[in-house]
N, C-alpha and C. Protein backbone atom coordinates (compact mmCIF):
# COMPACT_ATOMS: atom_id res chain seq x y z
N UNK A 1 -11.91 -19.81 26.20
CA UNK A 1 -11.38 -18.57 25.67
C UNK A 1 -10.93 -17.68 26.81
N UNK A 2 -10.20 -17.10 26.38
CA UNK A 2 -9.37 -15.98 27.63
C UNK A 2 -10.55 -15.04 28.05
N UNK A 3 -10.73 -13.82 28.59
CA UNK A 3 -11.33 -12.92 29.01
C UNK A 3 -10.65 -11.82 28.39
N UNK A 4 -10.90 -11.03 27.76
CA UNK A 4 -10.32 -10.11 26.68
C UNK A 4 -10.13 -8.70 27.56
N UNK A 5 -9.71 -8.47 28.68
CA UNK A 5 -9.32 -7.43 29.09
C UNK A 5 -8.14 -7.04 30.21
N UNK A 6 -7.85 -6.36 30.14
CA UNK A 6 -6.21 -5.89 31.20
C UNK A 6 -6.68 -4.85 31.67
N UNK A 7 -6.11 -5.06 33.18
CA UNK A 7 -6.35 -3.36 34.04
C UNK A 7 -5.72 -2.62 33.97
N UNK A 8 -4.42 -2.43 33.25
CA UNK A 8 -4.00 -0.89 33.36
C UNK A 8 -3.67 -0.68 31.67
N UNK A 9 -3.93 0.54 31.09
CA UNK A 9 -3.02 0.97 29.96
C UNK A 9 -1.50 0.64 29.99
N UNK A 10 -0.96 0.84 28.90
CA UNK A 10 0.26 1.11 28.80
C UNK A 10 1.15 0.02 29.27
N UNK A 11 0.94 -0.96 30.22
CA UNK A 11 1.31 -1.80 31.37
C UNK A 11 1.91 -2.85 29.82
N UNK A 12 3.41 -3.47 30.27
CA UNK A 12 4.08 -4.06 29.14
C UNK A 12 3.36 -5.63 29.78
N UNK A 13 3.72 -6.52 28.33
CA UNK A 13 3.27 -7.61 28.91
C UNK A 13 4.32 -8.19 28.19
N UNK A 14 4.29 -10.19 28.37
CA UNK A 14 5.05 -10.78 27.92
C UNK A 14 3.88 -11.80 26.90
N UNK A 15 4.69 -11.94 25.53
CA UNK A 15 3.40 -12.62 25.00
C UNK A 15 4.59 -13.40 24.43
N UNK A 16 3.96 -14.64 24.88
CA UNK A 16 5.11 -16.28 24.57
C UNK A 16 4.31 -16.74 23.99
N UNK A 17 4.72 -17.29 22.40
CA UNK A 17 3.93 -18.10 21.23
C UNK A 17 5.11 -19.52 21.12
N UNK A 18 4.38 -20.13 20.73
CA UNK A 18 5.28 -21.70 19.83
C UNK A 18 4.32 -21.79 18.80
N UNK A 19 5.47 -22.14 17.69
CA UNK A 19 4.79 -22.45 16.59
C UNK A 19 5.31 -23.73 16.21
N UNK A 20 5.07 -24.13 15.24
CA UNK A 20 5.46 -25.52 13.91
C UNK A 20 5.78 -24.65 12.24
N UNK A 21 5.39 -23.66 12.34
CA UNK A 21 5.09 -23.19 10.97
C UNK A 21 5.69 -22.18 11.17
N UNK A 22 6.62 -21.41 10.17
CA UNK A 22 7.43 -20.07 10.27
C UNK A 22 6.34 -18.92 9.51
N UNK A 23 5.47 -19.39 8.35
CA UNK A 23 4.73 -18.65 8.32
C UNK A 23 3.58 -18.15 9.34
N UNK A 24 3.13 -19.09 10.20
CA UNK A 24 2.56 -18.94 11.76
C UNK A 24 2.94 -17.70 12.54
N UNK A 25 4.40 -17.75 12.13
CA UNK A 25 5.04 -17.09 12.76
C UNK A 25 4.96 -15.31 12.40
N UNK A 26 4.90 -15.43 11.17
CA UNK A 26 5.06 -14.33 10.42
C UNK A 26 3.53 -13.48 10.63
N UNK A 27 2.63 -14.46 10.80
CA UNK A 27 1.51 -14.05 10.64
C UNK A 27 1.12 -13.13 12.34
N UNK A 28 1.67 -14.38 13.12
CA UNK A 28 0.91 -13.72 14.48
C UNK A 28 1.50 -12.56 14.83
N UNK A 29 2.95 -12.34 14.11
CA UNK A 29 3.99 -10.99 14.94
C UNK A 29 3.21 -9.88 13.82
N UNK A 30 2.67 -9.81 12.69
CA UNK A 30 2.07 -8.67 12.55
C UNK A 30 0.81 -8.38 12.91
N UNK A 31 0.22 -9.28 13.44
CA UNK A 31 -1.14 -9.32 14.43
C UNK A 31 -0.48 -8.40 15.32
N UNK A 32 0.89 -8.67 16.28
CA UNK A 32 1.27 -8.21 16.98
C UNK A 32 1.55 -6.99 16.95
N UNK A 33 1.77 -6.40 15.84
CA UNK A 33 2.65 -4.98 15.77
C UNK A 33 1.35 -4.25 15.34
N UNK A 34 0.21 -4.84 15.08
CA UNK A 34 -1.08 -3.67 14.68
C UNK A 34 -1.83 -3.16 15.66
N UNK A 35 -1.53 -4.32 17.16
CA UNK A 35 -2.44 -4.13 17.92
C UNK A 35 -1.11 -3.57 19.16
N UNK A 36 -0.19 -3.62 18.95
CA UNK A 36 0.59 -2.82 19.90
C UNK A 36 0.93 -1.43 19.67
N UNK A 37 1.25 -0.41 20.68
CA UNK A 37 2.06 1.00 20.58
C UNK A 37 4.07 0.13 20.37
N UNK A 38 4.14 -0.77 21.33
CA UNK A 38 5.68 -1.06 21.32
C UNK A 38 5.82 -2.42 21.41
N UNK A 39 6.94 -2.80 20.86
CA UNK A 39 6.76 -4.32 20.46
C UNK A 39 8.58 -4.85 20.43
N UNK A 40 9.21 -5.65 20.92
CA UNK A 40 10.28 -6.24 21.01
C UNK A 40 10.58 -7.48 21.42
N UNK A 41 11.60 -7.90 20.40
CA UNK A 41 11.53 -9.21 20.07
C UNK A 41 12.44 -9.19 21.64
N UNK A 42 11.86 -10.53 22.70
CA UNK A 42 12.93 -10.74 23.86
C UNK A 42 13.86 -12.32 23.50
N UNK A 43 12.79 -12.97 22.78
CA UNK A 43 13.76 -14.25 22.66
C UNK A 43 13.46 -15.03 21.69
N UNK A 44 14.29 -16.20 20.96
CA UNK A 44 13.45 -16.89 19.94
C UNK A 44 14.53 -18.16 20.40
N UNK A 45 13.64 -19.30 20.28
CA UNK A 45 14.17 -20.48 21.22
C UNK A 45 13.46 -21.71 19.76
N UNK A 46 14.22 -22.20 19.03
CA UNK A 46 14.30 -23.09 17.92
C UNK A 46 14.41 -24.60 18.36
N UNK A 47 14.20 -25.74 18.62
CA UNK A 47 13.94 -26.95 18.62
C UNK A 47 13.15 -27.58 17.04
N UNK A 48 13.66 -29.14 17.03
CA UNK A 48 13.17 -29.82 16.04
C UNK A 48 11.90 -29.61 16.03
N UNK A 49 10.92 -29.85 17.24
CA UNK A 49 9.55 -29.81 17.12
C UNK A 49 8.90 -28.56 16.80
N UNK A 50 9.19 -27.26 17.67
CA UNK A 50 8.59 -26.32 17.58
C UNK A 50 9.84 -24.87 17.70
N UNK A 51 8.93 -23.65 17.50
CA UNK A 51 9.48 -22.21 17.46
C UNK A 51 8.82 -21.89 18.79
N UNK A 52 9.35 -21.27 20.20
CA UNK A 52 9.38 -20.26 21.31
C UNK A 52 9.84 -19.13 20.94
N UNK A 53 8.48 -17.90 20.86
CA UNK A 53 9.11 -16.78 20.63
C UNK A 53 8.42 -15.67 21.74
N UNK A 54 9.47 -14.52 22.34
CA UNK A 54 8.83 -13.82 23.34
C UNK A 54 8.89 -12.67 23.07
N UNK A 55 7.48 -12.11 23.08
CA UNK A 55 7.76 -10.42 22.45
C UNK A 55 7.87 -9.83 24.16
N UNK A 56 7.99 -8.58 23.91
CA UNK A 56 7.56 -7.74 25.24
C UNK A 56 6.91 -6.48 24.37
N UNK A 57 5.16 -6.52 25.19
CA UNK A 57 5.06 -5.33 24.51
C UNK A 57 4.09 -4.76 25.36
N UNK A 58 3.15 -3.67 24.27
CA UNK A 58 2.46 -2.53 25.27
C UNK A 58 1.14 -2.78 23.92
N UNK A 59 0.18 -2.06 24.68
CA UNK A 59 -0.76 -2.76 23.70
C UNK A 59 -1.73 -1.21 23.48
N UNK A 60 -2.08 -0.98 22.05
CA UNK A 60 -3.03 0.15 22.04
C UNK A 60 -3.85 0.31 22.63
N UNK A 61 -4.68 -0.50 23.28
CA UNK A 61 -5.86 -0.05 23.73
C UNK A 61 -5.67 -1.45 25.45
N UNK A 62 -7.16 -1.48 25.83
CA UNK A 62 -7.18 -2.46 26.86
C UNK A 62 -7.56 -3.67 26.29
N UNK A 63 -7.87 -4.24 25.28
CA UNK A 63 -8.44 -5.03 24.86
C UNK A 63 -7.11 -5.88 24.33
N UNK A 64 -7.08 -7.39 24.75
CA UNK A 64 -6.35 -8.24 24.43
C UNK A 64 -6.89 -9.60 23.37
N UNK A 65 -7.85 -8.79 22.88
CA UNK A 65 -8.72 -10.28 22.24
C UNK A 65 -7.69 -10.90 20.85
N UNK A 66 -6.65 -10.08 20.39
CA UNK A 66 -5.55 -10.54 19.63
C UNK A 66 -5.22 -11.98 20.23
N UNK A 67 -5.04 -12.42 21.41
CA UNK A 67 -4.37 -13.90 21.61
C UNK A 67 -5.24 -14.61 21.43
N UNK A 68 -6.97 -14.68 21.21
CA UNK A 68 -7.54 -15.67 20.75
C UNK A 68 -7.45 -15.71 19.15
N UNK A 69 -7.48 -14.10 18.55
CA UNK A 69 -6.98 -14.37 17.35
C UNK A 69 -5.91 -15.28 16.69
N UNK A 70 -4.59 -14.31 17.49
CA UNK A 70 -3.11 -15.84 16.96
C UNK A 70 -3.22 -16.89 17.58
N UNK A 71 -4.45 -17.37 18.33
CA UNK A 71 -4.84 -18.76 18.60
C UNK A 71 -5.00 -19.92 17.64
N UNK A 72 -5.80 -18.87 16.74
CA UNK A 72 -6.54 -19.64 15.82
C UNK A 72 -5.84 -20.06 14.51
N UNK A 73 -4.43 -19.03 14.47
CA UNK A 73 -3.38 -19.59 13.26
C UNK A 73 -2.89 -21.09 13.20
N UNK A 74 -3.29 -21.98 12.24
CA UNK A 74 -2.43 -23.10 11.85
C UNK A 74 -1.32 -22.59 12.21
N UNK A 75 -1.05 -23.95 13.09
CA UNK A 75 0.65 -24.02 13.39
C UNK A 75 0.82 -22.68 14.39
N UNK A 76 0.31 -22.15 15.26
CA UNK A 76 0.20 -21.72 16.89
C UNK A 76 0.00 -22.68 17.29
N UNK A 77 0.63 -23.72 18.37
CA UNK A 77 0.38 -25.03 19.01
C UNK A 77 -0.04 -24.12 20.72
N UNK A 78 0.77 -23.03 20.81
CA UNK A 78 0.51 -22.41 22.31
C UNK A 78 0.77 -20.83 22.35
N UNK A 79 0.01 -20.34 23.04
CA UNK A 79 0.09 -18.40 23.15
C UNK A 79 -0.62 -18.17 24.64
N UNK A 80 0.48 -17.70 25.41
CA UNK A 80 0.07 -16.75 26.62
C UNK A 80 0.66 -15.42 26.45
N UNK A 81 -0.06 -14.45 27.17
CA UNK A 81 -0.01 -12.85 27.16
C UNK A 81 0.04 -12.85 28.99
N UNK A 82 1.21 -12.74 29.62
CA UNK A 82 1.79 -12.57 31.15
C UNK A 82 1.71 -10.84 31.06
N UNK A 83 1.57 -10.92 32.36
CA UNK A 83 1.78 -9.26 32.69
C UNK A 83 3.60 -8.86 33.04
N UNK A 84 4.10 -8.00 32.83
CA UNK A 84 5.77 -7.63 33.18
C UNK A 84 5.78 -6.51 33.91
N UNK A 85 6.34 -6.75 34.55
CA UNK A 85 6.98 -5.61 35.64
C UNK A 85 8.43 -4.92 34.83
N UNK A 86 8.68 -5.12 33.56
CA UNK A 86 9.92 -4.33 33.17
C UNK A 86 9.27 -3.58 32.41
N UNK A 87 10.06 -3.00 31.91
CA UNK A 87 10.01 -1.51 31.22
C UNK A 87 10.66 -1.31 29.60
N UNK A 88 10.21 -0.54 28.79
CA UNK A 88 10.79 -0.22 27.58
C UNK A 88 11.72 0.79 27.50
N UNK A 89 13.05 0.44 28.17
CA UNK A 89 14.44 1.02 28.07
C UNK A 89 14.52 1.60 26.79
N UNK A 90 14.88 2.46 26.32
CA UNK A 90 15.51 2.82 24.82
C UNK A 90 16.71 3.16 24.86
């Protein structure tokens, strides 16, 4: 299991999922949007086998224990949460 914490607030991250299942899909991005302040879709990458999707976001609190959560969705085959050095342009 990951270690459920990040050192700075506010600090954007990159959270890259693959799925098999579009409902998988549906499920982990509102995991995503409950436990974030900001949330944007960066990419969605479709193959026969699986769904690559990359949010960029910012997270309410310090606590990241959400990626063991959308771990555990049927049809999540893979989920990392990277740290980003970019920013939420508007």
């Amino acid at each position: 299991w990951i270690k459920s914490t990040v050192s700075q607030k506010n600090q954007p991250y990159l959270v890259i999922l693959h799925s098999t299942i579009e409902k998988a899909e549906i499920k982990a991005q509102s995991i995503l949007f409950n436990r974030s302040n900001k949330i944007r879709l960066k990419s969605k990458t479709i193959n026969k086998q699986e769904t690559e999707i990359i949010y960029e976001i910012q997270l309410n609190n310090q606590d990241n224990a959400f990626i063991n959560e959308i771990a555990l969705i049927d049809g999540i085959t893979n989920i990392q949460c990277v740290s980003y050095n970019g920013d939420f342009n508007e």
